[in-house]
N, C-alpha and C. Protein backbone atom coordinates (compact mmCIF):
# COMPACT_ATOMS: atom_id res chain seq x y z
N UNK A 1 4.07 -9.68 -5.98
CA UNK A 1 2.68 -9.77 -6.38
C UNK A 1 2.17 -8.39 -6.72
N UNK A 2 1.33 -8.27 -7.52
CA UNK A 2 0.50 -7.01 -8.03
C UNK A 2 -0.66 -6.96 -7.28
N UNK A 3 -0.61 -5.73 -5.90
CA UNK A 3 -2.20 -5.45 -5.16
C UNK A 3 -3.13 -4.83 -6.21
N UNK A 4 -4.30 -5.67 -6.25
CA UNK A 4 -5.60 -4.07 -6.67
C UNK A 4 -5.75 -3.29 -5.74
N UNK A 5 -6.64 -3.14 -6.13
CA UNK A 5 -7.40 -1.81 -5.49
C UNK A 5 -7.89 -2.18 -3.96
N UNK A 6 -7.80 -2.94 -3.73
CA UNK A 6 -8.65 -3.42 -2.42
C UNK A 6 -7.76 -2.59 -0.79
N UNK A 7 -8.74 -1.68 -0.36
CA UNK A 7 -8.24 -1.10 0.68
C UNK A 7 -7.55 -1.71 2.58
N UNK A 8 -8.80 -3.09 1.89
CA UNK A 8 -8.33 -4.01 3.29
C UNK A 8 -7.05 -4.80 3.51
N UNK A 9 -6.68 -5.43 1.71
CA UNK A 9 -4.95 -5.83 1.81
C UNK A 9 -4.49 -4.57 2.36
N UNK A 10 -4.48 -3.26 2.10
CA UNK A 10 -3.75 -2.41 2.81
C UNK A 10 -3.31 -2.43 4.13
N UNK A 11 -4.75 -2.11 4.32
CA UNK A 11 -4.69 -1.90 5.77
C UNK A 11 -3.98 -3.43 6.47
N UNK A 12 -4.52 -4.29 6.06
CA UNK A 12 -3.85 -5.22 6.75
C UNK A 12 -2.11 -5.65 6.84
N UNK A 13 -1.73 -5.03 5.65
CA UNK A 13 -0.69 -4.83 5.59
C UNK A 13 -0.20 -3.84 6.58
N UNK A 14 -0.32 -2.74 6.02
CA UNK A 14 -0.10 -1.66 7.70
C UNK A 14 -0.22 -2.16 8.76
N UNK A 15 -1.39 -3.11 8.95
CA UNK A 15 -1.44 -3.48 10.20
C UNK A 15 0.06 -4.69 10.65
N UNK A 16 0.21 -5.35 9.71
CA UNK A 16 1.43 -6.16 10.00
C UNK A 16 2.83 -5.21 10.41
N UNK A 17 2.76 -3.96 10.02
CA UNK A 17 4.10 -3.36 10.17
C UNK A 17 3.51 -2.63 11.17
N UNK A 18 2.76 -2.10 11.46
CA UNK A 18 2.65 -1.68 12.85
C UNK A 18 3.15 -2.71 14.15
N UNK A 19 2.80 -3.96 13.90
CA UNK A 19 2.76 -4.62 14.87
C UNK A 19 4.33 -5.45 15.10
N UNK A 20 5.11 -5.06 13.76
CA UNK A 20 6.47 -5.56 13.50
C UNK A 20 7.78 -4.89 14.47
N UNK A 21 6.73 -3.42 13.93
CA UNK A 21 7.82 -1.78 14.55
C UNK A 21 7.77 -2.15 16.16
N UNK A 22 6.26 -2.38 16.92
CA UNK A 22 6.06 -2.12 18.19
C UNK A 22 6.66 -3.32 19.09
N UNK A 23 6.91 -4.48 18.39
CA UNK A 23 7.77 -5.43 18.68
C UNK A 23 9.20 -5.12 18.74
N UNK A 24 9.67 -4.27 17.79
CA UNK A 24 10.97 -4.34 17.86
C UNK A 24 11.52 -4.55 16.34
N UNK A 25 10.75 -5.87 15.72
CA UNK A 25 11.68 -6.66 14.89
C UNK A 25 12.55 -5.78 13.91
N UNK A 26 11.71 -4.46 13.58
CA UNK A 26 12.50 -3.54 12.37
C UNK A 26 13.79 -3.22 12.85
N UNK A 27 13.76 -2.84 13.89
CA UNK A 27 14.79 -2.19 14.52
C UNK A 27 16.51 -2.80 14.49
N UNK A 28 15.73 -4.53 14.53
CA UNK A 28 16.59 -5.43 14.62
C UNK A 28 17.34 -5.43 13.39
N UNK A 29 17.45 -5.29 11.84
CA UNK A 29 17.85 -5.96 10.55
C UNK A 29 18.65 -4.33 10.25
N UNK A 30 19.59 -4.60 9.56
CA UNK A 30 20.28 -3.63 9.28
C UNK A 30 19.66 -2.36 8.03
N UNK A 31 19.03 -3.37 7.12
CA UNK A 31 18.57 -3.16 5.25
C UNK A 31 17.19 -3.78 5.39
N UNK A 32 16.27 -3.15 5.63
CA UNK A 32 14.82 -3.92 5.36
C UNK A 32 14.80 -4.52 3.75
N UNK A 33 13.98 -5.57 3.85
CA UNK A 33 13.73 -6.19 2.65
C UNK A 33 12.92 -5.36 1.48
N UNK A 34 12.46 -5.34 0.14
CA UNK A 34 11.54 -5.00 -0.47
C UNK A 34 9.97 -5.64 0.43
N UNK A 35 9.76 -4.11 0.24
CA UNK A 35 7.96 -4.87 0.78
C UNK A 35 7.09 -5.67 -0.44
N UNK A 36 6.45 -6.57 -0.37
CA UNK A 36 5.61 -7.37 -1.10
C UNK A 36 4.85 -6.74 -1.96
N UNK A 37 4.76 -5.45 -2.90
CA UNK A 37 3.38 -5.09 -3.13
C UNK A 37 4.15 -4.38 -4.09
N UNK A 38 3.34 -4.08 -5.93
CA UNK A 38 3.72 -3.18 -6.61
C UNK A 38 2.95 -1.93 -6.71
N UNK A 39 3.04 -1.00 -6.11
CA UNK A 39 2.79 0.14 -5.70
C UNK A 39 3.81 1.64 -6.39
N UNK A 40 2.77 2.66 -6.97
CA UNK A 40 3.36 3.62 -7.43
C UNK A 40 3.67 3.83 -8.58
N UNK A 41 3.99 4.73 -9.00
CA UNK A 41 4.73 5.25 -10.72
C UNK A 41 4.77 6.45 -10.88
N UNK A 42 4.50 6.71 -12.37
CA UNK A 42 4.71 8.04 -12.51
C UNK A 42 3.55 8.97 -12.69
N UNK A 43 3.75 10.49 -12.13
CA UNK A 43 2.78 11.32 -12.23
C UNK A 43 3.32 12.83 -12.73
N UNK A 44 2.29 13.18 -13.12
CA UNK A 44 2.96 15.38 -13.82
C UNK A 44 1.56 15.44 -13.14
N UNK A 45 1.91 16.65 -12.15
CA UNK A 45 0.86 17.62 -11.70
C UNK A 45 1.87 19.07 -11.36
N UNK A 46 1.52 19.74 -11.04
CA UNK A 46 1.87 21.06 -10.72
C UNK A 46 1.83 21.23 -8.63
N UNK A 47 2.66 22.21 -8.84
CA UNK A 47 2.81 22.03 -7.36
C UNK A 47 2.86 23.26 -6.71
N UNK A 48 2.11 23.56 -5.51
CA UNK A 48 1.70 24.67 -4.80
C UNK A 48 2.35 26.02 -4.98
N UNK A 49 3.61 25.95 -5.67
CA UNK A 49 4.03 27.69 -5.93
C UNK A 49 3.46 27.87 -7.71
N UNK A 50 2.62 26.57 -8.37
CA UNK A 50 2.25 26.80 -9.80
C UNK A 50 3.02 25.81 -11.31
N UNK A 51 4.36 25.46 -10.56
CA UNK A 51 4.93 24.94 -11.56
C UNK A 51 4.75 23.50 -11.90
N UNK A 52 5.26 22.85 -12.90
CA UNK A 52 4.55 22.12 -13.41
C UNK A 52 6.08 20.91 -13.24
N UNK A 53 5.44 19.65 -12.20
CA UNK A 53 6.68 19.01 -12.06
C UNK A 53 5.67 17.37 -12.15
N UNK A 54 7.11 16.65 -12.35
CA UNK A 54 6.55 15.09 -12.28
C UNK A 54 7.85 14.16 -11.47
N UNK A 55 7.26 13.29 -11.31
CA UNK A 55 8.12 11.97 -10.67
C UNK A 55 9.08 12.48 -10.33
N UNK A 56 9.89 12.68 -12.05
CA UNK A 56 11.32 12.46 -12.25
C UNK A 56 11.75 13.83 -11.61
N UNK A 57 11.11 14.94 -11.17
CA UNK A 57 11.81 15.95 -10.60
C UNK A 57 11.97 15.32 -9.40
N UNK A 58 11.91 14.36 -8.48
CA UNK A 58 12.08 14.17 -7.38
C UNK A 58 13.39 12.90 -7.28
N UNK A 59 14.28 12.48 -8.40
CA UNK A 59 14.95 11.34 -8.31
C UNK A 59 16.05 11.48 -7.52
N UNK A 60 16.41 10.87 -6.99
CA UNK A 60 17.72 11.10 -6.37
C UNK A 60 17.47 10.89 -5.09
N UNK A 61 16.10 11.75 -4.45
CA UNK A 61 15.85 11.49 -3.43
C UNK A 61 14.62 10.74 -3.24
N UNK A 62 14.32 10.26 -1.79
CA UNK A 62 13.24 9.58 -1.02
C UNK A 62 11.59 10.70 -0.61
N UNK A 63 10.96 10.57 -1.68
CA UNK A 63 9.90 10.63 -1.45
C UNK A 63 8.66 10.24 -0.28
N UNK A 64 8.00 10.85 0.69
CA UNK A 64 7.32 10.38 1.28
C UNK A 64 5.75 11.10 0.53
N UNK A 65 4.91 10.03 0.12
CA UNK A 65 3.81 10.49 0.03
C UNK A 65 2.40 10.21 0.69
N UNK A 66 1.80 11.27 0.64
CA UNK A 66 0.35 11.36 1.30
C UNK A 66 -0.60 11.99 0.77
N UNK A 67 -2.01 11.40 0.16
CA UNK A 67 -2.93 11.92 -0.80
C UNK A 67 -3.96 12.49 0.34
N UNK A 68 -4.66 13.31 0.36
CA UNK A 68 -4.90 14.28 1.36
C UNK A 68 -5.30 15.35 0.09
N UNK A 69 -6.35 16.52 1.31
CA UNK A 69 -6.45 17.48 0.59
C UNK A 69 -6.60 18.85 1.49
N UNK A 70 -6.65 20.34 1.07
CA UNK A 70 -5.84 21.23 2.38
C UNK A 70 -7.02 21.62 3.17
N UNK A 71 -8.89 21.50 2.89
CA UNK A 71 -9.88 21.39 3.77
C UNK A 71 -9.98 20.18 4.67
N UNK A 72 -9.36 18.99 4.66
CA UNK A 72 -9.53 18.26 5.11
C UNK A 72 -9.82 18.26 6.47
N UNK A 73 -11.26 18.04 7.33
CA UNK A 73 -11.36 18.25 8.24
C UNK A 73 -10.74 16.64 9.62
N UNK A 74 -10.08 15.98 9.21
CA UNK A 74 -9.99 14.53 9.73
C UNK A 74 -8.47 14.25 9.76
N UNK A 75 -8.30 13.04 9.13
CA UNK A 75 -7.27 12.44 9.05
C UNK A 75 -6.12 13.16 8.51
N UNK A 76 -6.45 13.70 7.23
CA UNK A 76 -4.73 14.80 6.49
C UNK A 76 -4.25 15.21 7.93
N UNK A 77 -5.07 16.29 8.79
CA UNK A 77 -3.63 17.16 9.45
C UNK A 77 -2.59 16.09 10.29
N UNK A 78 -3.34 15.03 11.01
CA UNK A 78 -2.65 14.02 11.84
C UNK A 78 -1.58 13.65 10.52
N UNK A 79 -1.95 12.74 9.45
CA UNK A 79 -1.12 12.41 8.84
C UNK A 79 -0.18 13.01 8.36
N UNK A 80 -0.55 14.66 8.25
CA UNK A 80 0.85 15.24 7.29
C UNK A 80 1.66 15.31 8.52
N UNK A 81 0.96 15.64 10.12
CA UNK A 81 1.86 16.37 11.10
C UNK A 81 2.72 15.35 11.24
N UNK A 82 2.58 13.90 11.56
CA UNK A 82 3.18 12.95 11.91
C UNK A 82 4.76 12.46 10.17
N UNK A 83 4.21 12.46 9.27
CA UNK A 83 4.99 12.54 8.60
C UNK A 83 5.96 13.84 8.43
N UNK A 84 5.55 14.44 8.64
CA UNK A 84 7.12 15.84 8.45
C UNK A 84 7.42 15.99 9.79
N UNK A 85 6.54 15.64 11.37
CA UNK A 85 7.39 15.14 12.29
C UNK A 85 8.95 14.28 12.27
N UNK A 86 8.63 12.98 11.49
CA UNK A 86 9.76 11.80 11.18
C UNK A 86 10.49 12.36 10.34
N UNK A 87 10.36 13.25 9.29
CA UNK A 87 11.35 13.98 8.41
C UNK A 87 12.72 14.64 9.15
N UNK A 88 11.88 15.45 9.89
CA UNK A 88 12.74 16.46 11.17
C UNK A 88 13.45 15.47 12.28
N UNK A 89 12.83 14.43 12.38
CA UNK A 89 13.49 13.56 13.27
C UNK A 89 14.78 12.87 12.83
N UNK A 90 14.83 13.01 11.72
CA UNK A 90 16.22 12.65 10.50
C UNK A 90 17.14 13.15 10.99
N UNK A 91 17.07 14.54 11.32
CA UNK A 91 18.24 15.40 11.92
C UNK A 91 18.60 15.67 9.86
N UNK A 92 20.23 15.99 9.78
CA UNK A 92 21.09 16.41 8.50
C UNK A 92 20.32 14.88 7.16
N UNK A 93 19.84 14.21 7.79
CA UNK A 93 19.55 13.33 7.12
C UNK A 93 18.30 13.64 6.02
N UNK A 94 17.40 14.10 6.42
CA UNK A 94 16.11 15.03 6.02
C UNK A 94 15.96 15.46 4.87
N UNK A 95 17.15 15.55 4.35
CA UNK A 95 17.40 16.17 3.07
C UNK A 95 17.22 15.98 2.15
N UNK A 96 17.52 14.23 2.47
CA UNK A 96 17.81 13.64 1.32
C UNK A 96 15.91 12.81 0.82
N UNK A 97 14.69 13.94 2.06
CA UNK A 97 13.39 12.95 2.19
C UNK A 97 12.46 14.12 1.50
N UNK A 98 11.88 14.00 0.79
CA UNK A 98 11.04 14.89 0.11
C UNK A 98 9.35 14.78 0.39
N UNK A 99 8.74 15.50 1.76
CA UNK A 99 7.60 14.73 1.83
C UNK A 99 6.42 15.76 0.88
N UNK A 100 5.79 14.76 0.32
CA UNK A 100 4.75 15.45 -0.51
C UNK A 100 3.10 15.17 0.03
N UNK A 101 2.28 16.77 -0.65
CA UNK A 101 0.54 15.82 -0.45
C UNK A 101 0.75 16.07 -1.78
N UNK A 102 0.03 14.93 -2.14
CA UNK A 102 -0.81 14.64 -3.32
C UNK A 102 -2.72 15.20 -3.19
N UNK A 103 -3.01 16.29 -3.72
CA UNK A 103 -4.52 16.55 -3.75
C UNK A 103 -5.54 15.19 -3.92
N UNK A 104 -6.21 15.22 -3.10
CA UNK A 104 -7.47 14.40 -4.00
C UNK A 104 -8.73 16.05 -4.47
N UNK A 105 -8.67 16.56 -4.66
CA UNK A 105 -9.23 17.32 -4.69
C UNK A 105 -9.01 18.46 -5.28
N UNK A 106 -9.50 18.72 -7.11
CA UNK A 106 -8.72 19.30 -7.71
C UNK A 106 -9.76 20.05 -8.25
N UNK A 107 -10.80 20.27 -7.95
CA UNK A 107 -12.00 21.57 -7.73
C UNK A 107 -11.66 22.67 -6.67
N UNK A 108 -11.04 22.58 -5.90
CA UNK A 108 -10.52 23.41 -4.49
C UNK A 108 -9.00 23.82 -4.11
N UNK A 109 -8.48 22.47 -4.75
CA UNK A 109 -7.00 22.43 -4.49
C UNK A 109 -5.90 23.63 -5.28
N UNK A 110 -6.36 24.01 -5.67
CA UNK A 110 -5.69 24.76 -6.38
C UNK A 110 -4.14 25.56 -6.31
N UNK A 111 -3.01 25.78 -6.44
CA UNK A 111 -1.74 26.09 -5.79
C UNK A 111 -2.25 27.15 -5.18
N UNK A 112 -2.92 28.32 -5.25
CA UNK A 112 -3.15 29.21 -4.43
C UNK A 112 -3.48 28.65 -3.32
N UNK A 113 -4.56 27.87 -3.27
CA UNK A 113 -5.08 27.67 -1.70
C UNK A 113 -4.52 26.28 -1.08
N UNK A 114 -3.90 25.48 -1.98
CA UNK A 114 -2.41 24.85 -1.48
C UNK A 114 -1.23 25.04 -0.50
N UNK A 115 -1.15 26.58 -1.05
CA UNK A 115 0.38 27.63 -0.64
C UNK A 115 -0.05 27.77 0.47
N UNK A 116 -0.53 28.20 1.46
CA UNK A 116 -0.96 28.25 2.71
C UNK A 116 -1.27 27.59 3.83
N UNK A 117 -1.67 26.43 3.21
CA UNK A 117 -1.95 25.15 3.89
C UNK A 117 -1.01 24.44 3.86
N UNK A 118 -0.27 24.02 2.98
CA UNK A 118 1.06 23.40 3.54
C UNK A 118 1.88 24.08 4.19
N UNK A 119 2.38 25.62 4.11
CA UNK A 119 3.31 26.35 4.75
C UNK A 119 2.82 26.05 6.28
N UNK A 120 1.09 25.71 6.37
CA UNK A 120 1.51 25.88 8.10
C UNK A 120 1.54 24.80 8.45
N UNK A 121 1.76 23.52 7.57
CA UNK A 121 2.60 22.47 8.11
C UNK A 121 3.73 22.33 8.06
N UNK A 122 4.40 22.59 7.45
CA UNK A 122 5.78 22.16 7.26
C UNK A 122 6.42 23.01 6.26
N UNK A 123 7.30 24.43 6.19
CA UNK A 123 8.34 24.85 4.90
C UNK A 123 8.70 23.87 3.99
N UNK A 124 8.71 22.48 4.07
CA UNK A 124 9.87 21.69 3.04
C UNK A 124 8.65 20.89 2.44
N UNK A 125 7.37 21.00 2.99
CA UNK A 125 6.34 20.21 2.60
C UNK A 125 5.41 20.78 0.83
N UNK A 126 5.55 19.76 -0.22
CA UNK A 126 5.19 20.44 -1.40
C UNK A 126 3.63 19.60 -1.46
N UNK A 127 2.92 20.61 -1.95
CA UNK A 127 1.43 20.26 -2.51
C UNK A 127 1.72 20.26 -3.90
N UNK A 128 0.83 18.93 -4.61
CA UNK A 128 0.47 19.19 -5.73
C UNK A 128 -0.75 18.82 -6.08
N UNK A 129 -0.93 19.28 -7.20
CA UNK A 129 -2.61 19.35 -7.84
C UNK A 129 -2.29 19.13 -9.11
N UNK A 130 -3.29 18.93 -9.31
CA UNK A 130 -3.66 18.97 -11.50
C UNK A 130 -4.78 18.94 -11.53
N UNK A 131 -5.38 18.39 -12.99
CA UNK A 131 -6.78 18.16 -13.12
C UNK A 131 -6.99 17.22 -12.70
N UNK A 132 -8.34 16.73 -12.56
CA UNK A 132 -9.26 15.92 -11.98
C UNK A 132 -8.40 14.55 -12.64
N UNK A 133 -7.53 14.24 -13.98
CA UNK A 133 -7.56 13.25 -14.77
C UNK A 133 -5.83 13.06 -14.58
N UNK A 134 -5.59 14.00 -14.14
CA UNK A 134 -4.42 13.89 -13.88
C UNK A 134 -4.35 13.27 -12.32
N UNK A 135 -4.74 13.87 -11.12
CA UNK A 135 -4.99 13.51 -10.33
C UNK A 135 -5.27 11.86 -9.50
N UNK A 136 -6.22 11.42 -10.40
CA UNK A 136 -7.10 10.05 -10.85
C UNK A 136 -5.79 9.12 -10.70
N UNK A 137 -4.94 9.65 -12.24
CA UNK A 137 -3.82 8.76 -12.71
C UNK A 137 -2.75 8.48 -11.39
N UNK A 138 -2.57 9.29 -10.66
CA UNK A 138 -2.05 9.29 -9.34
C UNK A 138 -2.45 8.32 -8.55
N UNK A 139 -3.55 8.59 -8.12
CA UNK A 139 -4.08 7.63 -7.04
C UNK A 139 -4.06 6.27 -7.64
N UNK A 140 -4.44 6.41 -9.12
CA UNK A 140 -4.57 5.11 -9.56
C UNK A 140 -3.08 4.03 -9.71
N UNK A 141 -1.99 4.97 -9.47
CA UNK A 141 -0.52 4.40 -9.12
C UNK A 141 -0.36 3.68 -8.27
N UNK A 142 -0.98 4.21 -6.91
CA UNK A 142 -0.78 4.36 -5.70
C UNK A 142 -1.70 3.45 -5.46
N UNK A 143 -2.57 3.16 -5.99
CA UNK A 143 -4.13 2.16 -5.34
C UNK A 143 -4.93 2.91 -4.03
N UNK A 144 -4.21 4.19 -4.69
CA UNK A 144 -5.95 5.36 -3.78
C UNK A 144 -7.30 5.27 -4.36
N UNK A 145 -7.93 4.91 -3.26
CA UNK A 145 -9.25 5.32 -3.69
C UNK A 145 -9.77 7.15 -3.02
N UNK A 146 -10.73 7.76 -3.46
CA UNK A 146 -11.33 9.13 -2.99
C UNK A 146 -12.63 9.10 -3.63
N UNK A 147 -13.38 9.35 -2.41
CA UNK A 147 -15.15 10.00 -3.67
C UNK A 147 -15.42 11.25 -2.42
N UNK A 148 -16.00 11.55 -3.16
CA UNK A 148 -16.87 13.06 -2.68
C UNK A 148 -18.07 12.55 -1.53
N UNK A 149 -17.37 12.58 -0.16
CA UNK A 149 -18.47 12.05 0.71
C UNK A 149 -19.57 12.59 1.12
N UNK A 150 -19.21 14.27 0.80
CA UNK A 150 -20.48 14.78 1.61
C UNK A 150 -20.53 16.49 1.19
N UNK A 151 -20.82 16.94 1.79
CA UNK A 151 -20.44 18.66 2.41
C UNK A 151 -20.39 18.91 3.84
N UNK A 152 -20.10 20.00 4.40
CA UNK A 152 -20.07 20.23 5.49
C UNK A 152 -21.09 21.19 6.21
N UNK A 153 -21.25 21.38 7.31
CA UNK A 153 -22.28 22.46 7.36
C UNK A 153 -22.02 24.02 6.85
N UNK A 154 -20.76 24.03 6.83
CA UNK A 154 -20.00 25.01 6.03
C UNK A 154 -19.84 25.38 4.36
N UNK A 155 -20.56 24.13 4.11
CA UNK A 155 -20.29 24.19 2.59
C UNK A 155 -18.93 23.54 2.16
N UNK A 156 -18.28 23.02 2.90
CA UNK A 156 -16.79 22.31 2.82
C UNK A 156 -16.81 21.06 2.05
N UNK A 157 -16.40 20.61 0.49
CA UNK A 157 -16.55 19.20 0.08
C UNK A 157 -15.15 18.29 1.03
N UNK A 158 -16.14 17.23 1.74
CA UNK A 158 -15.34 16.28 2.14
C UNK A 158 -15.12 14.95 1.76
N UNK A 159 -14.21 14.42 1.89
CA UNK A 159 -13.90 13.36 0.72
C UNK A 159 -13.43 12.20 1.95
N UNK A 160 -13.87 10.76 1.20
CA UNK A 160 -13.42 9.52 1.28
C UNK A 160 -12.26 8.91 0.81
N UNK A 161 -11.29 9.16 1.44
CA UNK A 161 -9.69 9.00 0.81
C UNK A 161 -8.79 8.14 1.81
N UNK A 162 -8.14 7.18 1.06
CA UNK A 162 -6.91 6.67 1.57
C UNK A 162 -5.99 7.10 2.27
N UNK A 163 -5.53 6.69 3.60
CA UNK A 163 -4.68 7.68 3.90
C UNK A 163 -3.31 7.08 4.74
N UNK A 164 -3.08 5.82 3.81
CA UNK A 164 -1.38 5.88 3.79
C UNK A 164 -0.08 6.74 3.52
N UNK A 165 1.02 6.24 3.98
CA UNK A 165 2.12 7.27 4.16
C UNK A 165 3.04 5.64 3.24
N UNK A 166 3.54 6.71 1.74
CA UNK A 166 4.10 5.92 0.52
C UNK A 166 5.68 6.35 0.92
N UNK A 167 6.07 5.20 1.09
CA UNK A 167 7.52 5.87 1.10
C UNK A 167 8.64 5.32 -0.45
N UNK A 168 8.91 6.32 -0.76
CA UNK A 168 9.33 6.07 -2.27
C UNK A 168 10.54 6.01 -2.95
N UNK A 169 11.47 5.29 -2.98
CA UNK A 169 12.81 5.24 -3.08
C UNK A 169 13.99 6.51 -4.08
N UNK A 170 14.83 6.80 -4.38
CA UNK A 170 15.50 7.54 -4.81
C UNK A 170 15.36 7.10 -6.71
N UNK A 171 15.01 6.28 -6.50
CA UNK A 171 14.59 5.67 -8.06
C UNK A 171 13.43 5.67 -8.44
N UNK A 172 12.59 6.17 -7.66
CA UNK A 172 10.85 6.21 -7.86
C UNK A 172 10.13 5.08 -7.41
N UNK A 173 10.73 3.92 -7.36
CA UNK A 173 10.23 2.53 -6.69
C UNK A 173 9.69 2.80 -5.12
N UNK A 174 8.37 1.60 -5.23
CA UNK A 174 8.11 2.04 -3.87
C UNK A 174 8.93 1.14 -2.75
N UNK A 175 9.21 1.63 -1.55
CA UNK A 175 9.81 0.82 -0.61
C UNK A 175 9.08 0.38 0.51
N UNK A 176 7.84 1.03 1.15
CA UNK A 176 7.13 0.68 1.93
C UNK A 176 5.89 1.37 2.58
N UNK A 177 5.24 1.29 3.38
CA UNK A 177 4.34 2.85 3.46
C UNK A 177 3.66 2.23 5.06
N UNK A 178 3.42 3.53 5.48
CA UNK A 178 3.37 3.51 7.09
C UNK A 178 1.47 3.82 7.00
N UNK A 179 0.84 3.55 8.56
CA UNK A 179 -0.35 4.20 8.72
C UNK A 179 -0.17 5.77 9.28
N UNK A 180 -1.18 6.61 8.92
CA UNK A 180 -1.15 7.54 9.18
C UNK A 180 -0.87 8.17 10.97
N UNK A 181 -1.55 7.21 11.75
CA UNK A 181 -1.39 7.07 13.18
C UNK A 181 0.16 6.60 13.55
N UNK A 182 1.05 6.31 12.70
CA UNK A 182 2.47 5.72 13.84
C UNK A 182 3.09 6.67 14.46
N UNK A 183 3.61 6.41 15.31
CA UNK A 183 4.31 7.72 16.09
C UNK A 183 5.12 7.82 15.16
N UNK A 184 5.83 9.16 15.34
CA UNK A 184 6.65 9.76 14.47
C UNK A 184 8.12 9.39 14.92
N UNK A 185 8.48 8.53 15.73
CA UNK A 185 9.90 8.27 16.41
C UNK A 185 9.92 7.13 15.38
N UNK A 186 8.87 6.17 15.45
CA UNK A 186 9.01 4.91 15.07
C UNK A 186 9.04 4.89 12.79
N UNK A 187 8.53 5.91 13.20
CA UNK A 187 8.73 6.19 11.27
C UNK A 187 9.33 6.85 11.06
N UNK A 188 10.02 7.50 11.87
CA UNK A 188 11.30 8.59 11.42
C UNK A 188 12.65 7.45 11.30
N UNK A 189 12.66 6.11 12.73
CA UNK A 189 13.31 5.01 12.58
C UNK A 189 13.40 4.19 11.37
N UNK A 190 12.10 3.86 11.12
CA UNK A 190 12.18 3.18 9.95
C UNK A 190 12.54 3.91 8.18
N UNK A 191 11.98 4.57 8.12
CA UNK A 191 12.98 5.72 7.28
C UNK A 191 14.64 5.03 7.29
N UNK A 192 15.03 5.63 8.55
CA UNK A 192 16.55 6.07 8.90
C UNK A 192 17.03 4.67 8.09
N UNK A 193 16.43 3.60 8.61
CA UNK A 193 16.82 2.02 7.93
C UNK A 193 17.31 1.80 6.22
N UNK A 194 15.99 2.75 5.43
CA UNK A 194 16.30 3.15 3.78
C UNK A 194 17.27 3.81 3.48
N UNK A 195 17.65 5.02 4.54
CA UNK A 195 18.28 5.72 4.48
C UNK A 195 19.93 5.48 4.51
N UNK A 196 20.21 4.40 5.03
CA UNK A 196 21.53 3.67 5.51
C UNK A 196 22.14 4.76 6.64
């Protein structure tokens, strides 16, 4: 089936695999099935050291993605920490997992102030950005939504953003996507499952 835009099939979906993992049942099947949902495609943005990459630079391997942005005062740091947690939990396997943020936020995001903010999450972790239209086309793959929620008392723009974890096959297809809250044992597990 083809999801819109609607954030609550999501979540409710997440919510079914949360409640699948904490049972057990994943653990149980050797090859998880395709998940139900057409999710993802292709994108060109540029990425935190400046260069200019898309999709197809990532084939071969397993993509994990997360749209996030590097002020994010909320949800991003939990979500990126917990995803490049499960990366590392791969052990030699890791290699073959490419976790990315995707900007929502491409007034600020910029690779300069990218480069810093991912390094103090994770060395293997890539930011990318583009324009605002490039950006858009992304989320709009993915069935992200983002708006400009507010400021901060700081002057900080904070944003209303989706914040699933896309996990993306060696072919660019999507394979499944986690909530930002799972422990990192239990999504580093489920990974390992794609991974054979």
């Amino acid at each position: 089936m083809r999801l819109g835009r609607s954030k609550g099939k999501l979540a409710a979906l997440a919510g079914v695999l949360v409640l699948l993992w904490s049972a057990g049942a994943a653990a149980a099947a050797a090859r998880p099935a395709a998940f139900p949902v057409d999710l993802g495609g292709s994108f060109a943005l540029m990425d935190h050291t400046g260069r200019a990459v898309s999709d197809e630079d990532f084939r071969g391997r397993f993509m994990l993605v997360f749209f996030g942005y590097a002020n994010c005062p909320g949800i991003c740091p939990i979500g990126l920490r917990t995803m490049v947690e499960a990366v590392d939990l791969l052990g030699e396997r890791s290699e073959q997992v490419v976790p990315l943020l995707i900007s929502v936020d491409p007034a600020n995001d910029t690779p300069a102030n990218l480069a810093p903010a991912v390094a103090k999450i994770h060395p293997r972790l890539v930011g990318l950005t583009g324009t605002a239209a490039q950006l858009a086309a992304a989320r709009a793959a993915y069935k992200v939504s983002a708006n400009l929620a507010g400021r901060s008392w700081q002057g900080v723009d904070l944003f209303d953003h989706g914040s699933f974890i896309y996990l993306m096959g060696p072919d660019g297809k999507f394979l499944t996507l986690f909530p930002p809250v799972m422990p990192p044992e239990a999504m580093a597990a489920a990974i390992g499952r794609y991974l054979g």
